[in-house]
Each structure stands twice: as structure tokens, then as C-alpha cells.
C-alpha atoms as a PDB file:
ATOM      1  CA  UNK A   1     -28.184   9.508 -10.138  1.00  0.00           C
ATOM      2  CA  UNK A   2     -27.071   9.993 -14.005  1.00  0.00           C
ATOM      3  CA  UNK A   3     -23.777  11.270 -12.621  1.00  0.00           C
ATOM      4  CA  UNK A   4     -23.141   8.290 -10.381  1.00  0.00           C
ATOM      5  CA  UNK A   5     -24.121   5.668 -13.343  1.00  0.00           C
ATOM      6  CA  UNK A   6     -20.888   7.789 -15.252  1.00  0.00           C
ATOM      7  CA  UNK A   7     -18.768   7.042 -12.871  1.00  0.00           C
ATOM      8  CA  UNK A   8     -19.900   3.425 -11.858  1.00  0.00           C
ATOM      9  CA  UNK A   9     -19.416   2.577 -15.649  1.00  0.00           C
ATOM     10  CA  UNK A  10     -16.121   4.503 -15.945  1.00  0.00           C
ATOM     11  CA  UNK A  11     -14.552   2.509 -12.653  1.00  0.00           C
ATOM     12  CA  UNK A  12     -15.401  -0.800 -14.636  1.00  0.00           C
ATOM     13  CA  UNK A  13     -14.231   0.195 -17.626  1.00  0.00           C
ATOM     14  CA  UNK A  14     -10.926   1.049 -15.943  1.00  0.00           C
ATOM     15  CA  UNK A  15     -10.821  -2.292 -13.641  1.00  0.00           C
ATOM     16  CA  UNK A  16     -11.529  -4.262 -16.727  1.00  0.00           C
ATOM     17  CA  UNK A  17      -8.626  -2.926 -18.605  1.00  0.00           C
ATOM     18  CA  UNK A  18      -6.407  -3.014 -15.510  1.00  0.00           C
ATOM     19  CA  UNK A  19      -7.283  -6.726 -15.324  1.00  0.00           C
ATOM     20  CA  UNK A  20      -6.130  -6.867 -19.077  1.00  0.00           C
ATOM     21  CA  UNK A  21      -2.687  -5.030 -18.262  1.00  0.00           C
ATOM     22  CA  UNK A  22      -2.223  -7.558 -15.226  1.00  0.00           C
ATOM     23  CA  UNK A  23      -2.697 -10.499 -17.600  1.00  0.00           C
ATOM     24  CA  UNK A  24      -0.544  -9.341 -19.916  1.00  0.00           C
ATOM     25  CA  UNK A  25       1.935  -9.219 -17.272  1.00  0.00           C
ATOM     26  CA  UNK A  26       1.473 -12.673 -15.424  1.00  0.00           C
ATOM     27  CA  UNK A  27       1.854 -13.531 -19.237  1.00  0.00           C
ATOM     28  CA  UNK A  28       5.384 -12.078 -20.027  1.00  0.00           C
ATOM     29  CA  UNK A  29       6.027 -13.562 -16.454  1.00  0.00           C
ATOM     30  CA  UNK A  30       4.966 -17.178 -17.238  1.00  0.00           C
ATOM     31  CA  UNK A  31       6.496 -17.280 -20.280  1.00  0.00           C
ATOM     32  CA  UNK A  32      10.005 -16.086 -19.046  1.00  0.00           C
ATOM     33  CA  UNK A  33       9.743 -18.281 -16.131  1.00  0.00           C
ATOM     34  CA  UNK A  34       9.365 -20.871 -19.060  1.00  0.00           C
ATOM     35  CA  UNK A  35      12.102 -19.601 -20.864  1.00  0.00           C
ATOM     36  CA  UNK A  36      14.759 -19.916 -17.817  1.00  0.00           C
ATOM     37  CA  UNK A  37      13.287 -23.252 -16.696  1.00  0.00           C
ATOM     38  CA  UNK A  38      13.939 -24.939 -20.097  1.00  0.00           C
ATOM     39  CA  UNK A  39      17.481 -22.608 -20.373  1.00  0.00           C
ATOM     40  CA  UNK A  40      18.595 -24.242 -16.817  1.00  0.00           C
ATOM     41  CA  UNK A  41      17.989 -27.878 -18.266  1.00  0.00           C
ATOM     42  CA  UNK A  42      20.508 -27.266 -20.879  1.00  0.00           C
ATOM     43  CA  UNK A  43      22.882 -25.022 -19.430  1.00  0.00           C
ATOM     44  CA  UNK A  44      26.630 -26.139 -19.406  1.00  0.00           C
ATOM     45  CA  UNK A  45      30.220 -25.189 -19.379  1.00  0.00           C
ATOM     46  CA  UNK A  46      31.031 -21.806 -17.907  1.00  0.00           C
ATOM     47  CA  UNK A  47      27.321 -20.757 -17.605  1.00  0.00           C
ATOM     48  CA  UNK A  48      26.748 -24.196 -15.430  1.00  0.00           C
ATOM     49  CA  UNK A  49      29.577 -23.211 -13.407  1.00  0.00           C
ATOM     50  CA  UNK A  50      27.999 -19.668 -12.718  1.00  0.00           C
ATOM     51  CA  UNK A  51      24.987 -20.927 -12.227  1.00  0.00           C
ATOM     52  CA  UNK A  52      26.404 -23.118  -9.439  1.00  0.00           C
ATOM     53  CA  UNK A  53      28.151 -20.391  -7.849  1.00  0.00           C
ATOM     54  CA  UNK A  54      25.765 -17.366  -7.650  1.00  0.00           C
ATOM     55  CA  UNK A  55      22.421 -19.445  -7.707  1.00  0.00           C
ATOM     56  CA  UNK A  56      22.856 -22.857  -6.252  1.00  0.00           C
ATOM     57  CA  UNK A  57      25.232 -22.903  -3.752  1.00  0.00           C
ATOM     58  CA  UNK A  58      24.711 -20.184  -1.671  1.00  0.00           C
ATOM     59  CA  UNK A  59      21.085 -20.765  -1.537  1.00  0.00           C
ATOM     60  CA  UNK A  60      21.772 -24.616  -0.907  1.00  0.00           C
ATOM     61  CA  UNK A  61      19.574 -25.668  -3.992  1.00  0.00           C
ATOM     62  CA  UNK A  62      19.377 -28.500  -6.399  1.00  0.00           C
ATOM     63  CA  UNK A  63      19.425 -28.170  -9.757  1.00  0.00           C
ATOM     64  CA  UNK A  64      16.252 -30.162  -9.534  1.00  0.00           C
ATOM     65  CA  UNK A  65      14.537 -28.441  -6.668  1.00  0.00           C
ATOM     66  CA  UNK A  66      15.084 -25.141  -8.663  1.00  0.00           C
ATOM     67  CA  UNK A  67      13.634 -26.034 -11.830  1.00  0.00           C
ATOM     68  CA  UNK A  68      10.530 -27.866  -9.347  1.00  0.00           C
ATOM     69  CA  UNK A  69      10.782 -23.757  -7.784  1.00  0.00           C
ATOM     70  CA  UNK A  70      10.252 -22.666 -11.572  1.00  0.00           C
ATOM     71  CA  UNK A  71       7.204 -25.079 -12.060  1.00  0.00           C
ATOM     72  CA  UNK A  72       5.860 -23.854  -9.582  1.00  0.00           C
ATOM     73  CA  UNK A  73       6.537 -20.476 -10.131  1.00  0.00           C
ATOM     74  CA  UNK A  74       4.794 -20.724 -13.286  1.00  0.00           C
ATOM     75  CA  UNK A  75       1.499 -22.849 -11.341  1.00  0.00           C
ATOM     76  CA  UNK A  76       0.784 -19.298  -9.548  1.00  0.00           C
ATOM     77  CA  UNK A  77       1.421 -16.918 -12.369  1.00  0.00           C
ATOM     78  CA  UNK A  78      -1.399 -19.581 -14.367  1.00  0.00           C
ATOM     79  CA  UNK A  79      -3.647 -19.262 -11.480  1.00  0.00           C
ATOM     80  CA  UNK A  80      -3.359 -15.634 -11.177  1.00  0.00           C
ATOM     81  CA  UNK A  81      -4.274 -15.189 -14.743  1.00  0.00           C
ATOM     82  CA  UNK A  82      -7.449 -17.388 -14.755  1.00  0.00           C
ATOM     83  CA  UNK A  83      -8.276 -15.638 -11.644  1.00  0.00           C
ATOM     84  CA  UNK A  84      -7.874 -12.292 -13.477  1.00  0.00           C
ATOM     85  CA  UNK A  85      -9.840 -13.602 -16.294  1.00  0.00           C
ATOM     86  CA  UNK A  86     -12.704 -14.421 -14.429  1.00  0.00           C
ATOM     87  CA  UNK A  87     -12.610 -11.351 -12.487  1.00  0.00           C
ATOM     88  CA  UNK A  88     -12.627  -9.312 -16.316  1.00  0.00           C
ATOM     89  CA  UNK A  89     -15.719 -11.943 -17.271  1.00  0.00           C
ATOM     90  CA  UNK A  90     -17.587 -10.801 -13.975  1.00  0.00           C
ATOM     91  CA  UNK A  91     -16.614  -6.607 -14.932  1.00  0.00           C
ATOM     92  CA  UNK A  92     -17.876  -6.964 -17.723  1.00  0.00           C
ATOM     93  CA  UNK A  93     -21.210  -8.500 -16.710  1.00  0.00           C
ATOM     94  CA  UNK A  94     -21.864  -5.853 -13.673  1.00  0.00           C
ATOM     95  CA  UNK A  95     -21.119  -3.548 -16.666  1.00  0.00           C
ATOM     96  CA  UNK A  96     -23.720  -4.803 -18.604  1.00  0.00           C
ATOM     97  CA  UNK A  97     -25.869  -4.682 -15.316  1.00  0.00           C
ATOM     98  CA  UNK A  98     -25.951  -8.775 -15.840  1.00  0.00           C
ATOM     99  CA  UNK A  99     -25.316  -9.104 -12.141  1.00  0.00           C
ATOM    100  CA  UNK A 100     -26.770 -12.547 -10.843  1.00  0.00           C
ATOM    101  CA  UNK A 101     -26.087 -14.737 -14.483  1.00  0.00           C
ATOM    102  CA  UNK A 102     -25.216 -17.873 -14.762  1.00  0.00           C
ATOM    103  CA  UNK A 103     -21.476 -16.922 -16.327  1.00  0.00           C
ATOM    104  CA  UNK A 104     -20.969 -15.092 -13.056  1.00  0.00           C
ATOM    105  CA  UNK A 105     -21.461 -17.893 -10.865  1.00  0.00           C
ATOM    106  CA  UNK A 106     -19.474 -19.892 -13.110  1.00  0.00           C
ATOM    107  CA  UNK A 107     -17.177 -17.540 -12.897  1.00  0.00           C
ATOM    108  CA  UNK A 108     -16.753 -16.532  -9.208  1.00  0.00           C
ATOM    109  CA  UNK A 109     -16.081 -20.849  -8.991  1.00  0.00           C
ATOM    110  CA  UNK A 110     -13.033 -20.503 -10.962  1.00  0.00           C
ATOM    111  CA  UNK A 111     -11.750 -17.591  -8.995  1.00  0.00           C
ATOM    112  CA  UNK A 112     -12.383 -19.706  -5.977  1.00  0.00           C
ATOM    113  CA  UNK A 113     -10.491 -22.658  -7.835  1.00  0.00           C
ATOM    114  CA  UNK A 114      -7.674 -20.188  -8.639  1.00  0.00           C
ATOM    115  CA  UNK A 115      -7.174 -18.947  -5.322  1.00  0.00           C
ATOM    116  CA  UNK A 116      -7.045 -22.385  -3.858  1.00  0.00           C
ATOM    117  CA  UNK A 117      -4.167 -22.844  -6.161  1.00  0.00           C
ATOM    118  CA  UNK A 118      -2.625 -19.747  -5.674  1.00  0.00           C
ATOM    119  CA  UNK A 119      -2.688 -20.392  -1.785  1.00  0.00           C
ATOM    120  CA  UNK A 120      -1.347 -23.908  -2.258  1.00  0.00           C
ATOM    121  CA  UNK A 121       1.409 -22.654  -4.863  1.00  0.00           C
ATOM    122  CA  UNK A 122       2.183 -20.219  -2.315  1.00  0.00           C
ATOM    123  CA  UNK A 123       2.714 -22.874   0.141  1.00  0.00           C
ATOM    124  CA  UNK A 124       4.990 -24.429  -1.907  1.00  0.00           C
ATOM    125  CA  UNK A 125       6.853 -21.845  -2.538  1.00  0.00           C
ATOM    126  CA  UNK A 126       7.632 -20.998   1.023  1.00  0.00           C
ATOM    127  CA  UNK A 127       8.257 -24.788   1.744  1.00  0.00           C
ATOM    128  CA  UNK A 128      10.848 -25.049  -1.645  1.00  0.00           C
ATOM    129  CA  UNK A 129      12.554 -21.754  -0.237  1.00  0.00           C
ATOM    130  CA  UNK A 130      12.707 -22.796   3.369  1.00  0.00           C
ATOM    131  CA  UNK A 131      14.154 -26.047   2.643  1.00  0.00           C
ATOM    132  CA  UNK A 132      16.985 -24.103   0.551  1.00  0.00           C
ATOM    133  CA  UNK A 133      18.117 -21.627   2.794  1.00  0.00           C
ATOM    134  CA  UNK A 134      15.143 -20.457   5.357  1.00  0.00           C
ATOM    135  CA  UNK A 135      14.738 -17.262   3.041  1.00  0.00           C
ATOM    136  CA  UNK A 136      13.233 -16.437  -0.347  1.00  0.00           C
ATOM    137  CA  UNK A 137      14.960 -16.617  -3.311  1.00  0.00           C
ATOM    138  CA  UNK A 138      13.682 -13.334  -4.608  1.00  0.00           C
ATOM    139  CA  UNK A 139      11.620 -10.187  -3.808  1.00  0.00           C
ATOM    140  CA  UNK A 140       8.983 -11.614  -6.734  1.00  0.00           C
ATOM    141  CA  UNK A 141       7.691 -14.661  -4.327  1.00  0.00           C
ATOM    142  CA  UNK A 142       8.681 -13.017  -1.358  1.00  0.00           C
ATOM    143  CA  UNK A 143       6.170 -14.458   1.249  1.00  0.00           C
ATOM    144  CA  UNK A 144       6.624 -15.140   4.863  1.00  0.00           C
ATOM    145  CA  UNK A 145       4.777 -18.300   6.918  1.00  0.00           C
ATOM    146  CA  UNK A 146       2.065 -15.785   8.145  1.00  0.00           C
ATOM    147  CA  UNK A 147       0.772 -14.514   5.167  1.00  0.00           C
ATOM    148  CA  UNK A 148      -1.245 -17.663   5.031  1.00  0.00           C
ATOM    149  CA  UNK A 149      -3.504 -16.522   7.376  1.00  0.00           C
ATOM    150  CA  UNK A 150      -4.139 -13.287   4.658  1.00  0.00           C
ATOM    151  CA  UNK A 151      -4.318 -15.915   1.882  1.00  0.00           C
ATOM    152  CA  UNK A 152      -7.300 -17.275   3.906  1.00  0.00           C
ATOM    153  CA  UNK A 153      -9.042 -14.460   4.386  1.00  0.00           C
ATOM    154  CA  UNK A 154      -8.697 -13.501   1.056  1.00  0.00           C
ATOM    155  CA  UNK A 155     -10.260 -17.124  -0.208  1.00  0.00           C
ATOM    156  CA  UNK A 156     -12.965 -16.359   2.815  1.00  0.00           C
ATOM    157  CA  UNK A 157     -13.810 -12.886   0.946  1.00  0.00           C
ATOM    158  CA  UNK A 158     -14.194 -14.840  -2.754  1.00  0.00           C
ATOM    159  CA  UNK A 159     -16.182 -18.005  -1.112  1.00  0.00           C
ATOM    160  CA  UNK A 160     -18.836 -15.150   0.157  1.00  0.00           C
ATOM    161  CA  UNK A 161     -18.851 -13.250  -3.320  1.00  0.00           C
ATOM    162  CA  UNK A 162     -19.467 -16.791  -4.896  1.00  0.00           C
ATOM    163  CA  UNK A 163     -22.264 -17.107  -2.305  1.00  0.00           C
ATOM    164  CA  UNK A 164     -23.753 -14.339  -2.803  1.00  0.00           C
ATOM    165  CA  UNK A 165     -23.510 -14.552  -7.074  1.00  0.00           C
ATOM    166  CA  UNK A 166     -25.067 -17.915  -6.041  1.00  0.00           C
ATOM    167  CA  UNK A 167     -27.853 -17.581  -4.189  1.00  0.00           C
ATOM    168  CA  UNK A 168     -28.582 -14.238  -6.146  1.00  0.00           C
ATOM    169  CA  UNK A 169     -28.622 -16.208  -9.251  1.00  0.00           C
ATOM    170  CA  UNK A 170     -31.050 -18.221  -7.986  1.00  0.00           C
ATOM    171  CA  UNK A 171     -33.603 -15.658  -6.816  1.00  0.00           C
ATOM    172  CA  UNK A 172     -32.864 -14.109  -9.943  1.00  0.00           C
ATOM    173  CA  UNK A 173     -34.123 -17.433 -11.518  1.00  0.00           C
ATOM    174  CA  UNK A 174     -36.975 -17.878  -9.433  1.00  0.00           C
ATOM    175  CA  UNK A 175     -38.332 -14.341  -9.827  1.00  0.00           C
ATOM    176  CA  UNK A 176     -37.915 -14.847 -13.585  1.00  0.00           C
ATOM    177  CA  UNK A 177     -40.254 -18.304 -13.312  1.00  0.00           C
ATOM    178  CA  UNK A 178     -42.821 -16.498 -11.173  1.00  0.00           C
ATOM    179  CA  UNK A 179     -43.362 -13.889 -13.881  1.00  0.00           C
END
């Protein structure tokens, strides 16, 4: 039993950091996604013209619909990172063996709210890239019309965790007024 605690606290110790490394990430993403949004807007003479060449024309883009592609770009990598940040809050509470609190509740609704996002950025993404060219842009975003379907299971999965944090919370509460 001792030996299983070990490795239950080890495997959240782990996912907690991994969720730090990830945010880190999605953070280095966000901000270059930033960084070549606001570089397109001001982009001119032969750089303008290359830009035109190898990026806008042969995937039939706007300038406009590819900074829109950046903004939204950047509205997933957000998401995912408030996602992740909840999902570090919640870690560190089952660590803790804090497992039907208040902050977890709180905290399975913004993963919830994150994922709706995420889904609907996703969306976008696969509507901004199918009105260029049919395809994706680039392996990063790569998603395809049917992975909504997986997007909706995933955001079914979450919903029932947020249920269950929920309604656990409240026994929790109850059983703690009864005493």
C-alpha cells in the first residue's frame, strides 16, 4: 500500500511538471505567433514580395485572412495553456489528497471553458485553411473535418470529470455539515 502511495505521488509529481514544460511551450508558441503576426503587418519591399510568392499565393490567402489565421492561432495556444493550468491546479490538489475542493471544481469549469475554445478555434482553423486552398497551411494545425467528432469526445470526457469533481464536492460538503 506504502509502495503504491510512492508511485501515485511520483506520477503527479511528473504530470505536474510535464504540464509546466507544455506551458512553457504553448508560451514560446504564442509569443512567436505574436511576433510574425505583428512582423506581417509591417513587412515590405523584397520581404512583401516573398511573402506573396511562397506564402500567399500558392495557398490563395489574404494578407488579411492570414494574419485573422495568426489570431487565431494564438486563441488555441491561450486556451491550451489555461487548460494546462487548470489541469497543474487539479495535480496538485489530488497530490495533496484535496480531491473534491472547491478550486477543483472551479477548476475542471475552466478546462471545460478551454476546450470549448479550443474546439471552436479548431473549427476555425479548418474553415480559414479550407477557404485558402482545401489543405492546411502547416503540420502545427494540421486537422482534418473529422477530428471534430474526437474534439467532442474529448469535451464529453472533461464535462464528466467536472461532474464528478461536482457532485463529489458536494457530498464532500454535506458529509463535512453532518459531522
Amino acid at each position: 500500500m506504502l509502495e503504491m502511495k510512492k508511485i501515485s505521488s511520483f506520477i503527479l509529481k511528473v504530470l505536474s511538471i510535464l504540464t509546466v514544460v507544455a506551458q512553457i511551450f504553448c508560451g514560446i508558441a504564442a509569443a512567436s505567433v505574436i511576433f510574425a503576426n505583428v512582423a506581417v503587418l509591417f513587412v515590405s519591399g523584397e520581404a512583401a514580395t516573398e511573402l506573396k510568392k511562397y506564402v500567399l499565393q500558392p495557398s490563395n490567402l489574404s494578407k488579411g485572412m492570414l494574419e485573422l489565421s495568426g489570431l487565431n492561432a494564438l486563441l488555441i495556444l491561450v486556451s491550451i495553456i489555461f487548460a494546462l493550468h487548470a489541469l497543474r491546479k487539479i495535480i496538485n490538489n489530488i497530490a495533496e489528497s484535496n480531491f473534491f475542493v472547491e478550486s477543483n471544481v472551479n477548476n475542471m469549469k475552466l478546462m471545460v471553458g478551454s476546450v470549448v475554445i479550443f474546439i471552436l478555434g479548431n473549427i476555425l482553423s479548418m474553415m480559414f485553411f479550407s477557404f485558402g486552398n482545401g489543405r492546411n497551411l502547416s503540420s502545427v494545425f494540421s486537422n482534418s473535418w473529422g477530428q471534430i467528432g474526437s474534439y467532442l469526445i474529448l469535451l464529453a470526457i472533461i464535462y464528466m470529470l467536472y461532474l464528478v469533481f461536482k457532485y463529489g464536492f458536494e457530498l464532500q460538503h454535506d458529509s463535512d455539515t453532518v459531522i
